[in-house]
Protein backbone atom coordinates (compact mmCIF):
# COMPACT_ATOMS: atom_id res chain seq x y z
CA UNK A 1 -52.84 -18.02 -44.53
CA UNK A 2 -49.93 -19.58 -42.38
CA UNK A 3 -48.56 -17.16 -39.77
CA UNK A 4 -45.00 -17.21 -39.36
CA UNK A 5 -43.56 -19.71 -36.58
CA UNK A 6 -40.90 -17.40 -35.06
CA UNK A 7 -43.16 -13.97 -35.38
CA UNK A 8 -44.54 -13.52 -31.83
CA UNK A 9 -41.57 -13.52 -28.78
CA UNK A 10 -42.11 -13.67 -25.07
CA UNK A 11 -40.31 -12.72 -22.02
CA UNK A 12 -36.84 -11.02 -23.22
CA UNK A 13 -37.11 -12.17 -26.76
CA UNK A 14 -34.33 -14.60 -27.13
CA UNK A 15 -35.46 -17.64 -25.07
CA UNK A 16 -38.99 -18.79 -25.82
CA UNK A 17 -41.04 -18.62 -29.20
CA UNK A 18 -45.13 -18.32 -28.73
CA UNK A 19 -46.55 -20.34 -31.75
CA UNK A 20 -50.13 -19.01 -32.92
CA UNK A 21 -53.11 -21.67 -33.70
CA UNK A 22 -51.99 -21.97 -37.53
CA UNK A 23 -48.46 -21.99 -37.52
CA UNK A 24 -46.46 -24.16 -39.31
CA UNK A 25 -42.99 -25.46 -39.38
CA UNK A 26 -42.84 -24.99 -43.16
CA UNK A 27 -43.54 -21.00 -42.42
CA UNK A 28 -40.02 -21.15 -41.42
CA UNK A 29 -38.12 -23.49 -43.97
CA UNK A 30 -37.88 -22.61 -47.45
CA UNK A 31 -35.82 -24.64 -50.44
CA UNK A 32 -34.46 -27.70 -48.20
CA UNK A 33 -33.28 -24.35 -45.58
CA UNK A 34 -34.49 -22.95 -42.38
CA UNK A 35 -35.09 -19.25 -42.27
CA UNK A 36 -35.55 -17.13 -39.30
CA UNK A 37 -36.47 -13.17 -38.90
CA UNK A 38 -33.23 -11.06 -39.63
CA UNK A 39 -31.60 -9.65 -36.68
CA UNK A 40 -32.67 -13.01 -34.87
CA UNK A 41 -31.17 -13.98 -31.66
CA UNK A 42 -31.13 -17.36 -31.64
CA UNK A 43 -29.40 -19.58 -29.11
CA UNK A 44 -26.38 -21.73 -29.96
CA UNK A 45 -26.95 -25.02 -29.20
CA UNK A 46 -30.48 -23.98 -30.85
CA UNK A 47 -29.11 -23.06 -34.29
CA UNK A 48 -26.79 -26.25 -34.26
CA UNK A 49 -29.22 -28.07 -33.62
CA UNK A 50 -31.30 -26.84 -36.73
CA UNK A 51 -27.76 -27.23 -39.14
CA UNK A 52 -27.54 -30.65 -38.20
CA UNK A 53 -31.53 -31.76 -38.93
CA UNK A 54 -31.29 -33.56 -42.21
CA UNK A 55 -32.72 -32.94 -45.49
CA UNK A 56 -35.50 -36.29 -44.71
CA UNK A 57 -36.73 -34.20 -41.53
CA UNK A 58 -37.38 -30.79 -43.41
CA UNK A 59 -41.17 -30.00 -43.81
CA UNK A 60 -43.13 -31.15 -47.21
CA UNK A 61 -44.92 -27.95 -47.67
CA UNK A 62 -47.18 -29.70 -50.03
CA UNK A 63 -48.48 -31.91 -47.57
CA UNK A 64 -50.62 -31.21 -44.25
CA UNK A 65 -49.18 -31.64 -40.91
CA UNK A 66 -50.39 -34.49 -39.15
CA UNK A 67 -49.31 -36.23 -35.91
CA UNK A 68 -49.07 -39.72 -35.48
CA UNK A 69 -48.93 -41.53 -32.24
CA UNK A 70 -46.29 -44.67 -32.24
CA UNK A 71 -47.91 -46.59 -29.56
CA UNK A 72 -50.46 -47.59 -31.48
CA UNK A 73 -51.05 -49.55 -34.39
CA UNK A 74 -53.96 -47.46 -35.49
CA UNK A 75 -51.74 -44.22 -34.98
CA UNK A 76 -54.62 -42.47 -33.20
CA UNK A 77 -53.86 -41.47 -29.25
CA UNK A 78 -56.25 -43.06 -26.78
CA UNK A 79 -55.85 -43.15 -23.00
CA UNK A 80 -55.49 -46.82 -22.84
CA UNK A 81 -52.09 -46.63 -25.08
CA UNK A 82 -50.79 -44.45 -22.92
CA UNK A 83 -50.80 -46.94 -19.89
CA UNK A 84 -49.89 -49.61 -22.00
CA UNK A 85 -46.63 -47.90 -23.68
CA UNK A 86 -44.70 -47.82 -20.72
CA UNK A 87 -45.68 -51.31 -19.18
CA UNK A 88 -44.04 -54.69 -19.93
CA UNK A 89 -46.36 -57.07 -21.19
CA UNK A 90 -45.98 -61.05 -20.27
CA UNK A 91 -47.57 -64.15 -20.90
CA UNK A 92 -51.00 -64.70 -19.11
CA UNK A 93 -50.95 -67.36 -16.69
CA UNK A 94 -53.28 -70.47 -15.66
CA UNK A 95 -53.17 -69.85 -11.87
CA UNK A 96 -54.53 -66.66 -11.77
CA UNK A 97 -57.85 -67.75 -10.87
CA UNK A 98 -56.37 -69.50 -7.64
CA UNK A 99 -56.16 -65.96 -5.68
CA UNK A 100 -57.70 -63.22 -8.10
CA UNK A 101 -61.85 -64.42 -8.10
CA UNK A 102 -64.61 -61.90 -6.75
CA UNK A 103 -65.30 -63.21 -2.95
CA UNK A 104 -61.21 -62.82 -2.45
CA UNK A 105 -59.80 -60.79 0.77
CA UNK A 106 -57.78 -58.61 -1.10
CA UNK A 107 -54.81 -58.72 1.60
CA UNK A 108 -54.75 -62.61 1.71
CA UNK A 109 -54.70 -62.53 -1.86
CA UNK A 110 -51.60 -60.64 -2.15
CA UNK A 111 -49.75 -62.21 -0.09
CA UNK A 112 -50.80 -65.46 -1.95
CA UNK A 113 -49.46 -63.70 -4.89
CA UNK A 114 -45.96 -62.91 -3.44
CA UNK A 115 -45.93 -66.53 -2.43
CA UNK A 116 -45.80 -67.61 -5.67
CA UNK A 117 -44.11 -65.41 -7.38
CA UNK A 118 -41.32 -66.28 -4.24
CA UNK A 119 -40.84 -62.67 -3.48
CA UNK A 120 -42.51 -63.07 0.34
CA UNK A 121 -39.74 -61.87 3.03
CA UNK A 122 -39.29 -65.25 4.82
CA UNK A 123 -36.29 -66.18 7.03
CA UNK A 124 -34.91 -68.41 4.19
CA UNK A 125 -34.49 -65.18 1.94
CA UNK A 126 -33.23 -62.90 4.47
CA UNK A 127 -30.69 -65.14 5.41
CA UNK A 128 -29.41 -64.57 1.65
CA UNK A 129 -28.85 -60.94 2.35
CA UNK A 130 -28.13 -60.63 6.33
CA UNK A 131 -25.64 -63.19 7.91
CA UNK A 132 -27.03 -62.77 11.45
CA UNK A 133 -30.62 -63.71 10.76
CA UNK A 134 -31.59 -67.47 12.33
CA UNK A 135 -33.81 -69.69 10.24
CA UNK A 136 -35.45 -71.30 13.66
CA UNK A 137 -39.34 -70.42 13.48
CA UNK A 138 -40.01 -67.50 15.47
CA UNK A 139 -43.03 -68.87 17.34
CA UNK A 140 -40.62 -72.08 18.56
């Protein structure tokens, strides 16, 4: 038995909608048109935003709901597709191995790692950004 979506209101009835376990979004469309309890309140930006949903979006009441995640191939949500989705991926390189092995001093290896990826804050690239700085080593 599917409850209806808009039934249950909190707070003063016109700003938030409580959904129980088994509701459904067809509950509240029927014939290609969304329906809502008579007498309704319904917020305006709300009820354009429901006029403008097209006809594709509208619930197939003869199918189940289902929820597919996009950052996955398999469409099942895991943990490790989270932290993926947001990260840019790039080609692994060959030097890796050069700073990242297990007896490493983690410090000296990341400052290895700025080296070569020539972001370290030497002299030479300060001097691209302030005018004043000298280029003479400091311990000269």
């Amino acid at each position: 038995m599917a409850y209806r979506l808009s039934e249950v209101m909190v707070g003063n009835g016109k700003d938030t909608f409580l959904c129980t376990k088994k509701a459904k979004v067809s509950s509240i469309s029927v014939d290609n048109n969304w329906i809502w309890l008579v007498g309704r309140r319904v917020d305006v930006e709300v009820t354009k935003l429901i006029k403008e949903t097209p006809i594709c979006l509208l619930p197939n009441v003869f199918r189940d709901d289902h929820v597919k995640w996009k950052c996955d191939r398999t469409g099942k949500f895991t943990v490790s597709s989270a932290v993926k989705a947001p990260r840019q991926s790039f080609a692994k390189v060959d030097w890796w191995k050069i700073f990242w092995f297990k007896e490493r001093v983690p410090r000296f290896a990341f400052i290895l790692w700025l080296h070569f990826k020539r972001r370290l804050q030497t002299k030479d690239r300060l001097k691209a950004w302030v005018a004043n700085v000298g280029t003479i080593c400091g311990l000269c």
